[in-house]
N, C-alpha and C. Protein backbone atom coordinates (compact mmCIF):
# COMPACT_ATOMS: atom_id res chain seq x y z
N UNK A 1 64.10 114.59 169.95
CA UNK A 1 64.10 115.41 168.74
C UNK A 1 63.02 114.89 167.80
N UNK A 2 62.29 115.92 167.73
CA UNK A 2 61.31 115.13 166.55
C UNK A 2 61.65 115.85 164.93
N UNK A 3 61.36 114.85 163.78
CA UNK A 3 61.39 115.28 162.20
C UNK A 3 61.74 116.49 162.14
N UNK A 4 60.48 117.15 162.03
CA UNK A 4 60.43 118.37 162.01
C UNK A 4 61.31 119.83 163.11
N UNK A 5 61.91 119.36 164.11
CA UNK A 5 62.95 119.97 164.43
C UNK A 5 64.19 120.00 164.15
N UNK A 6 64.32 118.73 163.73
CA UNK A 6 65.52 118.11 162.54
C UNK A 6 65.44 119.20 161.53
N UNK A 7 64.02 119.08 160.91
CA UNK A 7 64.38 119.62 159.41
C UNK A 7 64.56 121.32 159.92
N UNK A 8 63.95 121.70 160.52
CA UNK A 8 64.13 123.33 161.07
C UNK A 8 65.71 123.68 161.32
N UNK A 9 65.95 122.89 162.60
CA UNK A 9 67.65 122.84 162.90
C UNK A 9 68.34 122.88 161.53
N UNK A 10 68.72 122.04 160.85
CA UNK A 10 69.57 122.48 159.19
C UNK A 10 69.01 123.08 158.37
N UNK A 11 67.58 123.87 158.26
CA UNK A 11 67.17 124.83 157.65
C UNK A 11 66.53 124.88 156.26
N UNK A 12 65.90 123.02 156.42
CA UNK A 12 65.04 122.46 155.39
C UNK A 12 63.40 122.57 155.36
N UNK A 13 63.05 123.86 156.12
CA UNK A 13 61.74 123.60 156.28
C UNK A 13 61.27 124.07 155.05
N UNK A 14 61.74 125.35 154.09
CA UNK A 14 61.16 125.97 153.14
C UNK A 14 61.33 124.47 152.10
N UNK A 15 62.33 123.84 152.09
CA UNK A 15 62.25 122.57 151.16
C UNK A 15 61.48 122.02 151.40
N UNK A 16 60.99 121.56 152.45
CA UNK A 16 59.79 120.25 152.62
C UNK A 16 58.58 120.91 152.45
N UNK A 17 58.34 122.14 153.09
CA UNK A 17 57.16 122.82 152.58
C UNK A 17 56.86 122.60 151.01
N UNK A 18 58.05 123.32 150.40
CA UNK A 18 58.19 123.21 149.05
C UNK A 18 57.41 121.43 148.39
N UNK A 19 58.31 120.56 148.94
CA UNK A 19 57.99 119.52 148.83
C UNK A 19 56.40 118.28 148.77
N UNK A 20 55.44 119.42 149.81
CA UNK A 20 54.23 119.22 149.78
C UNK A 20 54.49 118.00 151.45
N UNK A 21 55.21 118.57 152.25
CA UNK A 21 55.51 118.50 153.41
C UNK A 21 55.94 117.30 153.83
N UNK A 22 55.91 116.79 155.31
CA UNK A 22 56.23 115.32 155.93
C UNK A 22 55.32 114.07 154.98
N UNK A 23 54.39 114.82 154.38
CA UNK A 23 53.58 112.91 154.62
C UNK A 23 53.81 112.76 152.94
N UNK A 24 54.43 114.05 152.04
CA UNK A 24 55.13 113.68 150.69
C UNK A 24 55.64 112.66 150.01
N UNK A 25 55.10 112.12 148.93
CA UNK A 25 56.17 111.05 148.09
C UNK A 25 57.12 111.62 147.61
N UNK A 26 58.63 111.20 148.03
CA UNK A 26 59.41 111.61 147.48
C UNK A 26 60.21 110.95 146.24
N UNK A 27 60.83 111.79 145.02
CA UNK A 27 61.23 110.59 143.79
C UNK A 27 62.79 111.57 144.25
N UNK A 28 63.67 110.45 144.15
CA UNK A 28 64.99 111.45 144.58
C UNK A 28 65.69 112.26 142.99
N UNK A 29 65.11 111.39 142.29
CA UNK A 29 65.81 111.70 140.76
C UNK A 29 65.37 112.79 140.44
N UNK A 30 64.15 113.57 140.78
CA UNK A 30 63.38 114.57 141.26
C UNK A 30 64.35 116.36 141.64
N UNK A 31 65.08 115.54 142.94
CA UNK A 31 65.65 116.15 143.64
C UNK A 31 67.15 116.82 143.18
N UNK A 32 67.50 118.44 143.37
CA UNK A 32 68.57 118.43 142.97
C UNK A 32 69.84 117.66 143.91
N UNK A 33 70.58 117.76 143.65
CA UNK A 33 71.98 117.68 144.61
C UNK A 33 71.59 117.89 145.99
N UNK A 34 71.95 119.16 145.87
CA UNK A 34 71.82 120.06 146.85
C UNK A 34 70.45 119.67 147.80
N UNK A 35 69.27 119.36 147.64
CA UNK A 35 68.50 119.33 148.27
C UNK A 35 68.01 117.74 148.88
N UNK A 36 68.78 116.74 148.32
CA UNK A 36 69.29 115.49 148.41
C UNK A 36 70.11 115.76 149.88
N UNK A 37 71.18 116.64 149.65
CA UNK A 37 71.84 116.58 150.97
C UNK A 37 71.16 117.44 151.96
N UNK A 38 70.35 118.05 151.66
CA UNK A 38 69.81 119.22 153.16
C UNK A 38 68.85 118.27 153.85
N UNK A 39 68.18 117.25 152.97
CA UNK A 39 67.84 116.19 153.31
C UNK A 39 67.80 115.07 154.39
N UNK A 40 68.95 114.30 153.61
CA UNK A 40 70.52 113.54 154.03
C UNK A 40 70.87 114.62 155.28
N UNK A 41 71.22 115.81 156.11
CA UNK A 41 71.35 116.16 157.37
C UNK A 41 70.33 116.21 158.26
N UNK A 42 69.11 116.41 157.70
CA UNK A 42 67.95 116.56 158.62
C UNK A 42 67.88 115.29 159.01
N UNK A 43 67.95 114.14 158.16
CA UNK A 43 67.76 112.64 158.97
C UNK A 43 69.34 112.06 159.23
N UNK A 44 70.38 112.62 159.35
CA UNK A 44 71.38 112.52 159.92
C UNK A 44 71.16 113.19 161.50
N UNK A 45 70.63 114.26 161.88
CA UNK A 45 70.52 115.11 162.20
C UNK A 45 69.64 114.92 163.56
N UNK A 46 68.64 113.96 163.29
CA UNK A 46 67.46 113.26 163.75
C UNK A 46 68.02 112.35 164.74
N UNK A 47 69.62 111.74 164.22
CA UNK A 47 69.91 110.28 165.28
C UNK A 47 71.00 111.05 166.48
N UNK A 48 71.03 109.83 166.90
CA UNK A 48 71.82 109.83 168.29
C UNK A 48 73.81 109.84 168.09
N UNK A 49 74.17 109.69 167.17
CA UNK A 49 75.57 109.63 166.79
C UNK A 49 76.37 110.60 167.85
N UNK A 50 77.16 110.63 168.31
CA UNK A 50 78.08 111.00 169.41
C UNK A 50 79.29 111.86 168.46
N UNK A 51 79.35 111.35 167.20
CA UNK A 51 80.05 111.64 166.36
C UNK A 51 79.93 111.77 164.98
N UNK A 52 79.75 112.81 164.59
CA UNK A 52 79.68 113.16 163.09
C UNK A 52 80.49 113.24 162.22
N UNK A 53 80.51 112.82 160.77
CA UNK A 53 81.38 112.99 160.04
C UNK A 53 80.71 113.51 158.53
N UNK A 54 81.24 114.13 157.74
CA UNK A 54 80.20 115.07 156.83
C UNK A 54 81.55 115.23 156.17
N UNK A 55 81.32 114.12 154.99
CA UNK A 55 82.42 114.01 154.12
C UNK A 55 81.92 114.78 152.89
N UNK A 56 82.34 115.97 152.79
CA UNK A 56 81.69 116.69 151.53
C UNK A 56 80.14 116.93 151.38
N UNK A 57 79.52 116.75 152.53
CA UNK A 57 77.81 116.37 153.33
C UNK A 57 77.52 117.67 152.32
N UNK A 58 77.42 118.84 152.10
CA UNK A 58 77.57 120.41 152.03
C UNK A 58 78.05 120.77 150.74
N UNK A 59 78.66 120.30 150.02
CA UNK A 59 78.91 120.72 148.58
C UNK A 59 78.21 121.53 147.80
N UNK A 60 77.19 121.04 147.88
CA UNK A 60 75.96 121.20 146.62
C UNK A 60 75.27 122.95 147.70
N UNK A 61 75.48 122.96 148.71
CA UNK A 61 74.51 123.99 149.38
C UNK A 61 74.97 125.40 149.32
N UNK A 62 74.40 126.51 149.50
CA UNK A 62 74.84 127.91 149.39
C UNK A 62 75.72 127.86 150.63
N UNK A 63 76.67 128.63 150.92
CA UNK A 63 77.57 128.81 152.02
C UNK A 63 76.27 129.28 153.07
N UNK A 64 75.30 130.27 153.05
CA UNK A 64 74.35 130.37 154.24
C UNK A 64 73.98 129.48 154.56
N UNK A 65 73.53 128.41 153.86
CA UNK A 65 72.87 127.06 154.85
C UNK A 65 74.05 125.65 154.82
N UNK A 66 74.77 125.93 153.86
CA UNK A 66 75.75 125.05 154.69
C UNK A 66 76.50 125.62 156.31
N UNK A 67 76.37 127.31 156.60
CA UNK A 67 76.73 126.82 158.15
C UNK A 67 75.98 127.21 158.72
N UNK A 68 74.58 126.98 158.57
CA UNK A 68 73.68 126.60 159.37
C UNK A 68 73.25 125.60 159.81
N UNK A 69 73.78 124.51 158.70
CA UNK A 69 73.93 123.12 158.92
C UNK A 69 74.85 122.51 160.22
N UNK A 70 75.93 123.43 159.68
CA UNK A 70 77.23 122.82 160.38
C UNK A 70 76.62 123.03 162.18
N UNK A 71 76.43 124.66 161.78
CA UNK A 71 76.19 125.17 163.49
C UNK A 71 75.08 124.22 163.95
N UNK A 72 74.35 123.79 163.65
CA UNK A 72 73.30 123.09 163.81
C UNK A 72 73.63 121.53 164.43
N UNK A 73 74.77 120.94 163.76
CA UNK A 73 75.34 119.75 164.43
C UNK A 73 76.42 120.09 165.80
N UNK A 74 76.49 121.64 165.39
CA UNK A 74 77.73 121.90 167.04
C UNK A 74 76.98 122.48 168.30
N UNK A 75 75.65 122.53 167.64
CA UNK A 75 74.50 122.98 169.19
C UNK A 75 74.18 121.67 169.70
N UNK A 76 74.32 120.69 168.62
CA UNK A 76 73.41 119.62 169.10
C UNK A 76 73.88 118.86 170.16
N UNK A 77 75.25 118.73 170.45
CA UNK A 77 76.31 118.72 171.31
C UNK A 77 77.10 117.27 170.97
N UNK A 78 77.48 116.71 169.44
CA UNK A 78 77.65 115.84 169.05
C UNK A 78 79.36 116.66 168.57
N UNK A 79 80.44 115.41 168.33
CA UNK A 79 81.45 116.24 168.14
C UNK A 79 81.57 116.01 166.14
N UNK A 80 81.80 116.70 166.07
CA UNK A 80 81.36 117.28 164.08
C UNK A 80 82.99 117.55 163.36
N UNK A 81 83.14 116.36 162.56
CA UNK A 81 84.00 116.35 161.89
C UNK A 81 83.73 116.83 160.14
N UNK A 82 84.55 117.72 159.34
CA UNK A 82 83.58 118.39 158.27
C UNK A 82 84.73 118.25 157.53
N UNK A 83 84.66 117.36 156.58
CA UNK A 83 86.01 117.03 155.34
C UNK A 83 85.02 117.83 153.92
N UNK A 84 85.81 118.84 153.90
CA UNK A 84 85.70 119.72 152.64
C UNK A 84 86.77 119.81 152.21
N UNK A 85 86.42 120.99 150.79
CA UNK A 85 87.39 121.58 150.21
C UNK A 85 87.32 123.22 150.03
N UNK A 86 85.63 123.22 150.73
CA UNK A 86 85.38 124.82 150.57
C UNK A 86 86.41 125.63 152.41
N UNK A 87 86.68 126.76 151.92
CA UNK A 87 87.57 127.60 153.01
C UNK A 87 86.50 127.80 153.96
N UNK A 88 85.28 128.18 153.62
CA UNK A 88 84.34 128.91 154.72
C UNK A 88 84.12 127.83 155.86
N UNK A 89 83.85 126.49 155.66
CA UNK A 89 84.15 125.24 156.61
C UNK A 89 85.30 125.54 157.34
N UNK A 90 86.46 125.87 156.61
CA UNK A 90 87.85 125.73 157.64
C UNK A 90 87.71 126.85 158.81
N UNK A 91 87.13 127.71 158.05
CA UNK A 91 87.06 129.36 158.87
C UNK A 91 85.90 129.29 159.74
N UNK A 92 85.24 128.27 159.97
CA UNK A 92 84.47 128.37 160.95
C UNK A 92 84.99 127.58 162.02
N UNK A 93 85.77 126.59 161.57
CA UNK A 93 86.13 125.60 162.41
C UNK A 93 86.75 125.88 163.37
N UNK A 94 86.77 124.93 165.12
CA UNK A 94 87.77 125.48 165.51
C UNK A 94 89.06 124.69 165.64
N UNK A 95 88.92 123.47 165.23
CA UNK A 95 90.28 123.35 164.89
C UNK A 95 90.34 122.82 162.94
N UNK A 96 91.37 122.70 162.06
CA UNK A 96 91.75 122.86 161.15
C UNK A 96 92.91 121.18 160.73
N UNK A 97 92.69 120.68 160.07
CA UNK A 97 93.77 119.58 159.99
C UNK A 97 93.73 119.82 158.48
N UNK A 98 95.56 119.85 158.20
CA UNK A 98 95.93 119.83 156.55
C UNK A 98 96.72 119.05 156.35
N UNK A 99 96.28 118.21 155.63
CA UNK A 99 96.72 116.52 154.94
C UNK A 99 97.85 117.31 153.76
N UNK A 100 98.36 117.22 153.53
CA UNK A 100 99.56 117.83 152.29
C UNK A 100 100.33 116.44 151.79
N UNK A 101 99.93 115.36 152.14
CA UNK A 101 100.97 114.26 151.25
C UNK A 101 102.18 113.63 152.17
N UNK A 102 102.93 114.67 152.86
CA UNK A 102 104.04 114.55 153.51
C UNK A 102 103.81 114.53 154.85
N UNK A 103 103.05 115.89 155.52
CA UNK A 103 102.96 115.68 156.41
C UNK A 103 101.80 115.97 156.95
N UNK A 104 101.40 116.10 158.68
CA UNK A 104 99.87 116.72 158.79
C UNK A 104 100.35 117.94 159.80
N UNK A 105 99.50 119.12 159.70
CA UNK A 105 99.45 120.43 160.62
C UNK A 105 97.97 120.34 160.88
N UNK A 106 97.98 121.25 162.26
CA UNK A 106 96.70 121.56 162.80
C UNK A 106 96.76 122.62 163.41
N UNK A 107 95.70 123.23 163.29
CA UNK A 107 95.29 123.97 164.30
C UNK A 107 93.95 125.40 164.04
N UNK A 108 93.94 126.37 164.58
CA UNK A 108 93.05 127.04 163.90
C UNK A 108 93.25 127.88 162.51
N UNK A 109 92.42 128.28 161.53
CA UNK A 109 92.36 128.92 160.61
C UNK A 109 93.20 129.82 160.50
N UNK A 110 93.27 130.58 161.55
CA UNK A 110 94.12 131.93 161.76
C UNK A 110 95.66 131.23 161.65
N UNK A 111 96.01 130.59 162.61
CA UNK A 111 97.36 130.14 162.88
C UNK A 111 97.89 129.05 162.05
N UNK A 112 97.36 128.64 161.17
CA UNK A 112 97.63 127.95 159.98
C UNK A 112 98.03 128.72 158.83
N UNK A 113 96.98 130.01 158.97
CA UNK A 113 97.53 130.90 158.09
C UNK A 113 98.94 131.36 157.95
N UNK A 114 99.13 131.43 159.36
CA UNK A 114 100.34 132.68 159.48
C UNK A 114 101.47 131.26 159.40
N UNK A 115 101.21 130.07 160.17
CA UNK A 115 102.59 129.17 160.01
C UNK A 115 102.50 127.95 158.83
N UNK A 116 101.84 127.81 158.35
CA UNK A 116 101.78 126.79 157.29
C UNK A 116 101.59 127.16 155.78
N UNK A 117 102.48 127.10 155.16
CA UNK A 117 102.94 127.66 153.76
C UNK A 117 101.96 126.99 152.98
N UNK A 118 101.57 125.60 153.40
CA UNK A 118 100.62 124.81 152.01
C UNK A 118 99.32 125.20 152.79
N UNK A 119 98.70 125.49 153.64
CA UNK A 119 97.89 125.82 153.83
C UNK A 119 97.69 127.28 153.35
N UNK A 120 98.20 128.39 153.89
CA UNK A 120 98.17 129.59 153.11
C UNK A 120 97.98 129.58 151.67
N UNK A 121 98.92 128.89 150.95
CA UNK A 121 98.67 128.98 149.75
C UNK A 121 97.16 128.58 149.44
N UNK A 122 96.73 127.38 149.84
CA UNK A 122 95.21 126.45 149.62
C UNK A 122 94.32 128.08 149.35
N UNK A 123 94.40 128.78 151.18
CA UNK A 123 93.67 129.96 151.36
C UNK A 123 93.76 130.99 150.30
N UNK A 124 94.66 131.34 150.06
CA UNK A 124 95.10 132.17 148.90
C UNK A 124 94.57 132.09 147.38
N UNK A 125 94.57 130.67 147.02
CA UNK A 125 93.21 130.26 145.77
C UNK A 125 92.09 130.43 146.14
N UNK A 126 92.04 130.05 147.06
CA UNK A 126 90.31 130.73 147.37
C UNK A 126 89.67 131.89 147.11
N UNK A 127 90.85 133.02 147.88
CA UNK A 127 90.60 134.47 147.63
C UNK A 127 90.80 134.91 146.36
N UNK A 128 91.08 134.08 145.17
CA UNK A 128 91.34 134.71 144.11
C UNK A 128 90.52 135.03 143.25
């Protein structure tokens, strides 16, 4: 994998362009949030990890390129763990784990819906 397929794969090329490209000084204080982390995945993105974890990685990004991001770590053939709080993460996912305090449920988006009351509800603020 080279840089620049990195940065293409999560969908940072218009940023680095932006940026005045690969051989750029970068000042991060510069940088918003958001473009800090599209960043932060392209050189995540770049290594060999077997296993991903993307603890809130995505916050700062528009829902279009946060799952372009995501899809981008599930082509790569690495297994992609994605701790949010946004729904569109859960709804892509294919499986779903809900921490509630007491106890844990899993499973997909759909079937969480229909059997898990604290999950539904979570979904239900969302849509509001």
């Amino acid at each position: 994998m080279t840089i620049t397929g990195a940065v293409t794969a999560v969908g940072a090329q218009e940023l680095l362009s932006s940026l005045g490209g690969l051989g750029a000084e970068l000042l991060p204080r510069t940088l918003s949030a958001g473009e800090r982390q599209l960043l932060v995945l392209a050189r995540v993105y770049l290594g060999s990890a077997e296993v991903v974890v993307l603890d809130e990685a995505t916050c700062h990004l528009d829902e279009t390129t946060e799952a372009r991001a995501e899809q981008a770590f599930r082509s790569r053939g690495c297994t992609l763990v994605v701790i949010a709080h946004r729904i569109s993460s859960a709804r892509r996912a294919q499986r779903v784990l809900v921490l509630d305090g007491t106890g844990v449920r899993d499973g997909s988006h759909a079937a969480l819906v229909a059997n898990s009351d604290t999950y539904a509800e979570l979904v239900g603020h969302w849509s509001t």
